[in-house]
Protein backbone atom coordinates (compact mmCIF):
# COMPACT_ATOMS: atom_id res chain seq x y z
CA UNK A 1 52.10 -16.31 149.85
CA UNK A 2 51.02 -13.08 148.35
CA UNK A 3 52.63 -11.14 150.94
CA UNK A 4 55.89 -12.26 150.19
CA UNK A 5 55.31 -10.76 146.60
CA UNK A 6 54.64 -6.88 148.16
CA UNK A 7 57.63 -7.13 151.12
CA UNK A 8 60.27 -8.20 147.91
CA UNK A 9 59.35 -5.09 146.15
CA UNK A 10 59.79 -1.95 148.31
CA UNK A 11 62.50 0.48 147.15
CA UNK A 12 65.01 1.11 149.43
CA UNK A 13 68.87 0.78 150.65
CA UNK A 14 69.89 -2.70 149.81
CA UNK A 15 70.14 -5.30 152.40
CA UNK A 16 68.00 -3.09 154.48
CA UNK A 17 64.54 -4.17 156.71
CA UNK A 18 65.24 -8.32 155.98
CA UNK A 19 63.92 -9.02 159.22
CA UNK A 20 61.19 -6.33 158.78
CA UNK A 21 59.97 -7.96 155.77
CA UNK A 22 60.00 -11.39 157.07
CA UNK A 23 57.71 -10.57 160.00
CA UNK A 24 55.28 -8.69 157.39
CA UNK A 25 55.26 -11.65 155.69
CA UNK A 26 54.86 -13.51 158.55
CA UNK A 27 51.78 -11.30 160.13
CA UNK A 28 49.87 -11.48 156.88
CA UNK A 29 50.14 -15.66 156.75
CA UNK A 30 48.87 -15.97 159.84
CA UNK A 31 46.09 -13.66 158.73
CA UNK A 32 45.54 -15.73 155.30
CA UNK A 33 45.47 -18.79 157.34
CA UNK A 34 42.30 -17.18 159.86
CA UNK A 35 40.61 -16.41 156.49
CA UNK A 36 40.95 -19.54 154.74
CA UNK A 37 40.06 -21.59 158.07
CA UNK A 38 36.84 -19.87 158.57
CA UNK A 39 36.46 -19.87 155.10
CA UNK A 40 36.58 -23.17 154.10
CA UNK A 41 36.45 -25.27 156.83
CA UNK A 42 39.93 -25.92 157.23
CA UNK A 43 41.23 -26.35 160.78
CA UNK A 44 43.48 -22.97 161.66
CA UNK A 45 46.82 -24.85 162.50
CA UNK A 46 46.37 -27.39 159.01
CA UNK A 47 45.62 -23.44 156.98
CA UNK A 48 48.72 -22.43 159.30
CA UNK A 49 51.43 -24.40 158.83
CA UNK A 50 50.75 -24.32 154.70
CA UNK A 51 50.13 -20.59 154.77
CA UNK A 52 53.56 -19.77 156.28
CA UNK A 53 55.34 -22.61 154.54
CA UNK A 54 54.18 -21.55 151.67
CA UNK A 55 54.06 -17.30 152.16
CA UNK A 56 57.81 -17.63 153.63
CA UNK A 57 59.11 -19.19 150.91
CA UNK A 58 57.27 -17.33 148.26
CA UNK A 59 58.71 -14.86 149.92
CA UNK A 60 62.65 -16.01 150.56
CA UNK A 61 62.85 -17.02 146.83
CA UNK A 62 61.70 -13.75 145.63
CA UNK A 63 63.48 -11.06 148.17
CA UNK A 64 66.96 -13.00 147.72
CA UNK A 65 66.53 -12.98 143.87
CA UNK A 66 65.61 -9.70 143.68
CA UNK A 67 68.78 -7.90 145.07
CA UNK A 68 71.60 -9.91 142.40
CA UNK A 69 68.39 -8.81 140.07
CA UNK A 70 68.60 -5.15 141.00
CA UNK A 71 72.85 -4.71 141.27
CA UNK A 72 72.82 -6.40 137.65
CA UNK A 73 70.18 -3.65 136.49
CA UNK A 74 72.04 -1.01 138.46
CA UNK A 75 75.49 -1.84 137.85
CA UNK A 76 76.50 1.20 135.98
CA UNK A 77 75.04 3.49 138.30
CA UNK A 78 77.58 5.87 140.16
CA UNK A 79 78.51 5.33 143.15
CA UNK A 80 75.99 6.81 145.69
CA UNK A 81 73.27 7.51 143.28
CA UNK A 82 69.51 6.74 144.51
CA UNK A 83 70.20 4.36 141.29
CA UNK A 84 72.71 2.55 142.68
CA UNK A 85 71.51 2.45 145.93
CA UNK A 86 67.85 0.72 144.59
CA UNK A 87 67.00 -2.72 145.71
CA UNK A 88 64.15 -2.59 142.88
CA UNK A 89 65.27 -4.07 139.52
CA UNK A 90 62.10 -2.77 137.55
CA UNK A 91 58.79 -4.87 136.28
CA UNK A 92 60.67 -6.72 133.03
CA UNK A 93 62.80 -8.56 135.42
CA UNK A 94 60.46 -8.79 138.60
CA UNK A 95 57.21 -9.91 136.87
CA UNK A 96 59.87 -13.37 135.78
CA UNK A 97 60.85 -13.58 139.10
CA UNK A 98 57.52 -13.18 140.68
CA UNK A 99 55.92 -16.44 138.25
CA UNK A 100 59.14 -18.35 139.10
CA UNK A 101 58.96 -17.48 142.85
CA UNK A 102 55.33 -18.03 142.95
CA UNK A 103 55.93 -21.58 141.60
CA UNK A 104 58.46 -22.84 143.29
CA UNK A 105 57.52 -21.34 146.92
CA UNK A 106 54.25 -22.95 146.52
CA UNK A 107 55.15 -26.00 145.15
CA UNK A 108 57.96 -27.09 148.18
CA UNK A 109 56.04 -25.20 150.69
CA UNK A 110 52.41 -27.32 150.02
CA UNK A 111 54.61 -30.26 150.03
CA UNK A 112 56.30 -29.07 153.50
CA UNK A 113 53.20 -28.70 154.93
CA UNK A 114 51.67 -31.50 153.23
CA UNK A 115 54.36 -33.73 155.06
CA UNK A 116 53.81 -31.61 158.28
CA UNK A 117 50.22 -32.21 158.85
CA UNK A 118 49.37 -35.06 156.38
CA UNK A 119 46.33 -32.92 153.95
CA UNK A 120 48.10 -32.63 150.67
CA UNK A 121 46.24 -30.33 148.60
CA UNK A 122 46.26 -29.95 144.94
CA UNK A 123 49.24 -28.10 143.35
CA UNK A 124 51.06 -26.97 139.67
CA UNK A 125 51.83 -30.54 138.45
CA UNK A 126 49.58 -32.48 140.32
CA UNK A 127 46.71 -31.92 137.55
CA UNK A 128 45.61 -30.95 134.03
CA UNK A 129 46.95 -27.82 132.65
CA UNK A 130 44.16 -26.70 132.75
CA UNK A 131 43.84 -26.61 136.41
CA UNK A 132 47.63 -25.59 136.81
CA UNK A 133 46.83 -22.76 135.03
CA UNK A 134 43.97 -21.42 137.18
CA UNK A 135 45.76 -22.33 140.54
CA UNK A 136 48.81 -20.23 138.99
CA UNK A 137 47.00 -17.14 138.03
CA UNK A 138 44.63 -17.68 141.34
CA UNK A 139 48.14 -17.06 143.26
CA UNK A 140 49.78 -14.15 140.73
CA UNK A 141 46.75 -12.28 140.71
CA UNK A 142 46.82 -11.11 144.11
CA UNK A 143 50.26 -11.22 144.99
CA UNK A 144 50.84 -8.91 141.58
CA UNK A 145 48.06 -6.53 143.08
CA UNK A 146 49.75 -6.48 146.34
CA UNK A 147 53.09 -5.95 145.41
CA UNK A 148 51.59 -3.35 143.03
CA UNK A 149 50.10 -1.65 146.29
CA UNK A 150 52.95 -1.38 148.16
CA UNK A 151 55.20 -0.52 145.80
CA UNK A 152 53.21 2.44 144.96
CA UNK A 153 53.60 3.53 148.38
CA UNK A 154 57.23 3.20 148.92
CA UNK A 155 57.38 4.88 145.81
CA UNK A 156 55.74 8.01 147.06
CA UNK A 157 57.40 7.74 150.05
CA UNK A 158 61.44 7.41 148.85
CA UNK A 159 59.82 10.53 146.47
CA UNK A 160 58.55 12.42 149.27
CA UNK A 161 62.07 11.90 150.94
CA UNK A 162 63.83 13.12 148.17
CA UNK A 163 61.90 16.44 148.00
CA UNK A 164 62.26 16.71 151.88
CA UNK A 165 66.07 16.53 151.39
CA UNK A 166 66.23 18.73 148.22
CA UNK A 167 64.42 21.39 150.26
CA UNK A 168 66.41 20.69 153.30
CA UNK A 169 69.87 21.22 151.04
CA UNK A 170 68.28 24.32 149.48
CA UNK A 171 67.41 25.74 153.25
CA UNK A 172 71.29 24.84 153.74
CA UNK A 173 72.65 26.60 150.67
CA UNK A 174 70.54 29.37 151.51
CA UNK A 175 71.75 29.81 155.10
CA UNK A 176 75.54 29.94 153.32
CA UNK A 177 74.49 32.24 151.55
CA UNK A 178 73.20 34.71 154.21
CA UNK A 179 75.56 33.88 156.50
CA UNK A 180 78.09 35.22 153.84
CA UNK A 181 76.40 38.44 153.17
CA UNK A 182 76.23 39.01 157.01
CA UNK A 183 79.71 39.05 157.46
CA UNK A 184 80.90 41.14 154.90
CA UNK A 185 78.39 43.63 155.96
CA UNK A 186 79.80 44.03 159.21
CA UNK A 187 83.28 44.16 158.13
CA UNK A 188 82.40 46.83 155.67
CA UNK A 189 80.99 48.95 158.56
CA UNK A 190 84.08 48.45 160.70
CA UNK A 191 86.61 49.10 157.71
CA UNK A 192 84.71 52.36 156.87
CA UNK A 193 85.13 53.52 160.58
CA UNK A 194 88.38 52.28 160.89
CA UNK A 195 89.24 54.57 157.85
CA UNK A 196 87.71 57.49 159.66
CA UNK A 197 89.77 56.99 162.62
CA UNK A 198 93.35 56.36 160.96
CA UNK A 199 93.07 60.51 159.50
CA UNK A 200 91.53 61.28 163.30
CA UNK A 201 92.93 59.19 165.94
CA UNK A 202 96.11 56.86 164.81
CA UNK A 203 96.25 55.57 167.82
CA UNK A 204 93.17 54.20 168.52
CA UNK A 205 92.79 53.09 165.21
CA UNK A 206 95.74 50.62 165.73
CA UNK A 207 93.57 49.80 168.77
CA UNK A 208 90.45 49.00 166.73
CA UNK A 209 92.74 47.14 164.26
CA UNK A 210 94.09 44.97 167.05
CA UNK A 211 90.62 44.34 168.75
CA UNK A 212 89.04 43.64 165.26
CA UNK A 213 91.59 41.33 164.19
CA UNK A 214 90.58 39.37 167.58
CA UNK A 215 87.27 39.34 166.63
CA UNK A 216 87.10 38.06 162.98
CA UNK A 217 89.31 34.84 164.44
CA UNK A 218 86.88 34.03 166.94
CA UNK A 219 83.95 34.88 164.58
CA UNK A 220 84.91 32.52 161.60
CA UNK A 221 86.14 29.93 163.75
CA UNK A 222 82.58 30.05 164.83
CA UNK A 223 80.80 30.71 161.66
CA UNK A 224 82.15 26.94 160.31
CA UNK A 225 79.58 25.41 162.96
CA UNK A 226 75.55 25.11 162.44
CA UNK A 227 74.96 26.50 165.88
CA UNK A 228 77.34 27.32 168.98
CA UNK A 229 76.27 27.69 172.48
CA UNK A 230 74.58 31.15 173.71
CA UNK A 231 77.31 32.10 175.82
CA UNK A 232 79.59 32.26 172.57
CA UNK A 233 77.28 34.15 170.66
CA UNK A 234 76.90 36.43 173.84
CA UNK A 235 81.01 36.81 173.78
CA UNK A 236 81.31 37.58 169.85
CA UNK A 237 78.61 40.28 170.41
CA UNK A 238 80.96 41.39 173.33
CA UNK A 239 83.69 41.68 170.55
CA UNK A 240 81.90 43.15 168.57
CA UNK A 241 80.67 45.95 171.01
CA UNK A 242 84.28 46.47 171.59
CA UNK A 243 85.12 47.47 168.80
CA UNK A 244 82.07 49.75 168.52
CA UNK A 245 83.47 51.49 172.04
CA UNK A 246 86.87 52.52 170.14
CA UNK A 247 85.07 54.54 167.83
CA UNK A 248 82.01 55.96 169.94
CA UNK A 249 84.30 56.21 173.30
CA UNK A 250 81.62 57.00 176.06
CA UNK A 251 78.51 57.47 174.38
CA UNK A 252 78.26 53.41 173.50
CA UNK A 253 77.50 51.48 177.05
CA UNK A 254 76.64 47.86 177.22
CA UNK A 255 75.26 45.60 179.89
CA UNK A 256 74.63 41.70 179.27
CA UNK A 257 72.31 39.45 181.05
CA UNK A 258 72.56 36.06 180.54
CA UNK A 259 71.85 33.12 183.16
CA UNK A 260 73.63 30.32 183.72
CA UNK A 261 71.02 27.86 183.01
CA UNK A 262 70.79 29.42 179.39
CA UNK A 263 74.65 29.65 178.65
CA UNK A 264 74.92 26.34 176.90
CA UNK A 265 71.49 26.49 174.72
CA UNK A 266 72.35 25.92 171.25
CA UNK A 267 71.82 28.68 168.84
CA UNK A 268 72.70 30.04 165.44
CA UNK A 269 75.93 31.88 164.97
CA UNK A 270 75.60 35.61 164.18
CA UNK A 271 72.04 35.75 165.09
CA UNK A 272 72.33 38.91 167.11
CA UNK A 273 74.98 40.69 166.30
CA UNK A 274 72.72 42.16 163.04
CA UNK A 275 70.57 43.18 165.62
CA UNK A 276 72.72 45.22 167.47
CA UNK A 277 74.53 46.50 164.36
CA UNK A 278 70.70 48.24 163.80
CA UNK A 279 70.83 49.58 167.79
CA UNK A 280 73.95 51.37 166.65
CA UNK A 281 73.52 52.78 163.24
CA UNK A 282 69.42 53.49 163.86
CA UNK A 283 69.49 53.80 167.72
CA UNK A 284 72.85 55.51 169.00
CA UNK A 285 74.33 57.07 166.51
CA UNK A 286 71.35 59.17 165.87
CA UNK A 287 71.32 60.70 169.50
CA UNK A 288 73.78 62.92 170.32
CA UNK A 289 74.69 61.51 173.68
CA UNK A 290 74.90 57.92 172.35
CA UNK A 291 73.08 55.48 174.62
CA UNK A 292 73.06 51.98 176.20
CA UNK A 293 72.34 48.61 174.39
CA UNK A 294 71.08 45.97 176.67
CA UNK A 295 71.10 41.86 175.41
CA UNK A 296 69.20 39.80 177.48
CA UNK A 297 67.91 35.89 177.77
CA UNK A 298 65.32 34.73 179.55
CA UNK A 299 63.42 31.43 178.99
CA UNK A 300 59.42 30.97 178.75
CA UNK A 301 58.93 27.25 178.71
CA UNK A 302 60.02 25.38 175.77
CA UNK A 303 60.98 28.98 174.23
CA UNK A 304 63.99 30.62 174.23
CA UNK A 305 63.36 34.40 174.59
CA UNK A 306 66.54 36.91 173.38
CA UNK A 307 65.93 40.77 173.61
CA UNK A 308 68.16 43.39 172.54
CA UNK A 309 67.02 47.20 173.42
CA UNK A 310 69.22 50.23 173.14
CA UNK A 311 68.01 53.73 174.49
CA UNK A 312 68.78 55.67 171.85
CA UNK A 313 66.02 57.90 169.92
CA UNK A 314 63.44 55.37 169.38
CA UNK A 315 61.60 53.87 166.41
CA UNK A 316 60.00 57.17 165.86
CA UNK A 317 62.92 58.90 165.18
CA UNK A 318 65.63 56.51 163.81
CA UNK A 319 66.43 56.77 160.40
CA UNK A 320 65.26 55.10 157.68
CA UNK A 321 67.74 55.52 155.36
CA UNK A 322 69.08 52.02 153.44
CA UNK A 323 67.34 48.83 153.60
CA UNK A 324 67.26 47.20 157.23
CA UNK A 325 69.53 44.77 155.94
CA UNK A 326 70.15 43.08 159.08
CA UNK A 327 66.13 42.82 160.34
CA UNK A 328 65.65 40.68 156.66
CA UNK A 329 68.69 38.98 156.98
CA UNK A 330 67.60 37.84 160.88
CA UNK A 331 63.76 36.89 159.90
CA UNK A 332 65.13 35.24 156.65
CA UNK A 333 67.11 32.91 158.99
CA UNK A 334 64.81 32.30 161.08
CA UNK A 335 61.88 30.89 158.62
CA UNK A 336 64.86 28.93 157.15
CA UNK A 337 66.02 26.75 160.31
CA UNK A 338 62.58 26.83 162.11
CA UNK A 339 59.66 28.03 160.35
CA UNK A 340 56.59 29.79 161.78
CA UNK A 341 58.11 28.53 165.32
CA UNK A 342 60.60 31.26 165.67
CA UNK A 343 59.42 35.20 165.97
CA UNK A 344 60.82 38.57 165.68
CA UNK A 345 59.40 41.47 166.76
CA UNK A 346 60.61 45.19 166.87
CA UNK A 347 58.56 47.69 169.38
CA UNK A 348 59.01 50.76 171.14
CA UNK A 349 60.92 50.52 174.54
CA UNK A 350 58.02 50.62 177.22
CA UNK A 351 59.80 52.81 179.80
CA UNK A 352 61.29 56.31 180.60
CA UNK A 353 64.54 55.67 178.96
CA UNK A 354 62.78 54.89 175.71
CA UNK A 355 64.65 53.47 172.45
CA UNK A 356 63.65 50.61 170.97
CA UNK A 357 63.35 46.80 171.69
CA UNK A 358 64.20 43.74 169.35
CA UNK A 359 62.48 40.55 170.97
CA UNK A 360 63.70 36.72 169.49
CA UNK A 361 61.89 34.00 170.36
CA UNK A 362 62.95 30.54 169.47
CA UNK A 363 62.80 27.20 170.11
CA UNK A 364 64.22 24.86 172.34
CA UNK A 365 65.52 21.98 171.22
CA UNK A 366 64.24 18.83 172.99
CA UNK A 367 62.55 20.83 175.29
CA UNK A 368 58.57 19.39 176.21
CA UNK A 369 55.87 20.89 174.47
């Protein structure tokens, strides 16, 4: 009986977990009627039958009055609300409901069960007020500490779901928001060049125009998605180097590396390109014969491995002028959508051609641990 009283109260959607509840209620019957048979002597299928005749309609009584309960108490909540959206109507009305419910699901079920197996056992009006007043509170007590119980913990559960969301939505925002400073960083850059080259070179400035026009229709048709497969953020960084070879001519070279097992692994838009944007300005520009900016995947179990190296002056020697924007903006990203699972690290190249290496690692979705 008491168990109906806790699987009424849990906060939640409306309508939702019926059949959940019913089995709960069902599991703990069975367990009040092992109790009371060893207990008090009672054979186990006599403490059965009135357990769940009773507990099930204890619990029926009070689950289908509570949800006409809970729309009246909620009915000038807005739409959508986590108001509006409660199945709990609050302790005034429930602690009425839970007496009636109480009384009525174990007065029909003992005398369900009482026809069923033929032991009728004492109930509400069947002696002195006295003695319905015991057997009353003997049944609220429990079922009121119960439902207490449990609805302290689907409290702090819907609670803890709420803050999960709210910090979910603020991770969200916050991606917007860098995703939005990213882009107008890079444009920046290329309008500033493009400047330079409409005095120097009219001609390939109409180029540039043409090839960055190209590229910022691709790129915000991309930008509108959470994540896009690698070999589309591979092709805007191809853009994007394009339009870098306008302006440096010869002394930018590229190479790409990316395998064909790899080329459909979801990632973040825009995640590189800031990357190579620092190859340029800290890497290439720097060195008077330019250099070559390699982007590479690779996978290492359940981790995605990205690497972008250029072979310009080195770490050494690159300038340090500004603020690194695009190294924040990258790492910032990065603890937003994954946490401590997701690295980046910035070294010295490790070979003769020197320059310096940027090294991603992230995970793979849905791949085994």
């Amino acid at each position: 009986m008491t168990s109906a009283l806790h699987s009424a109260t849990a906060p939640g959607p409306r309508n939702g977990g019926f059949l959940r509840r019913g089995l709960r209620t069902l599991g703990i019957c069975v367990l009040i009627a092992a109790v009371l048979s060893g207990w008090m002597d009672y054979s186990f299928l006599a403490s059965l039958v009135h357990s769940v005749a009773i507990g099930m309609l204890c619990w029926i009584t009070i689950d289908l009055g509570r949800q006409p309960l809970a729309r009246w108490k909620h009915r000038h909540a807005l739409p959508g609300t986590p108001e509006a959206l409660s199945d709990w109507p609050g302790w005034p009305l429930m602690l009425p409901l839970i007496v009636v419910g109480t009384v009525f699901g174990f007065s029909v079920g003992n005398t369900v069960a009482g026809w069923l197996t033929g032991h009728h056992s004492g109930g509400f009006f069947r002696g002195s007020l006295a003695q319905s007043f015991w057997l009353l509170m003997g049944a609220l007590v429990p079922g009121l500490l119960i439902t207490y119980y449990f609805y302290s913990r689907e409290t702090i559960a819907a609670k803890e779901a709420a803050i999960q969301t709210a910090q979910r939505q603020a991770a969200e925002h916050q991606l917007k928001l860098l995703e939005s400073q990213l882009e107008p960083h890079m444009l920046f850059n290329t309008l500033a060049n493009l400047r330079v080259l409409i005095g120097m070179d009219p001609p390939r400035a109409q180029a540039m125009l043409d090839q960055l026009i190209a590229f910022l229709r691709a790129t915000l048709s991309g930008s509108r998605l959470a994540k896009h497969p690698l070999q589309a953020e591979f092709a805007r960084l191809a853009d994007y180097l394009a339009l870098m070879e306008l302006r440096m001519g010869p002394r930018l070279r590229t190479h790409f590396e990316l395998p064909a097992e790899l080329a459909d692994l979801p990632v973040p838009p825009l995640l590189l390109q800031p990357l190579v944007e620092n190859c340029i300005k800290h890497g290439l520009e720097p060195a008077v014969d330019g250099g070559r900016i390699d982007v590479s995947a690779a996978r290492d179990g359940g981790v995605l491995v990205l690497r972008v190296r250029d072979t310009g002056v080195g770490l050494r020697e690159a300038s340090t002028d500004g603020t690194r924007f695009g190294l924040v903006q990258v790492r910032e990203r990065l603890a937003a959508l994954y946490g401590a699972r997701a690295t980046l690290t910035l070294a010295a190249a490790d070979d003769a051609e020197g320059g310096a290496l940027a090294t991603l690692r992230l995970p793979i979705d849905g791949a085994a641990a």
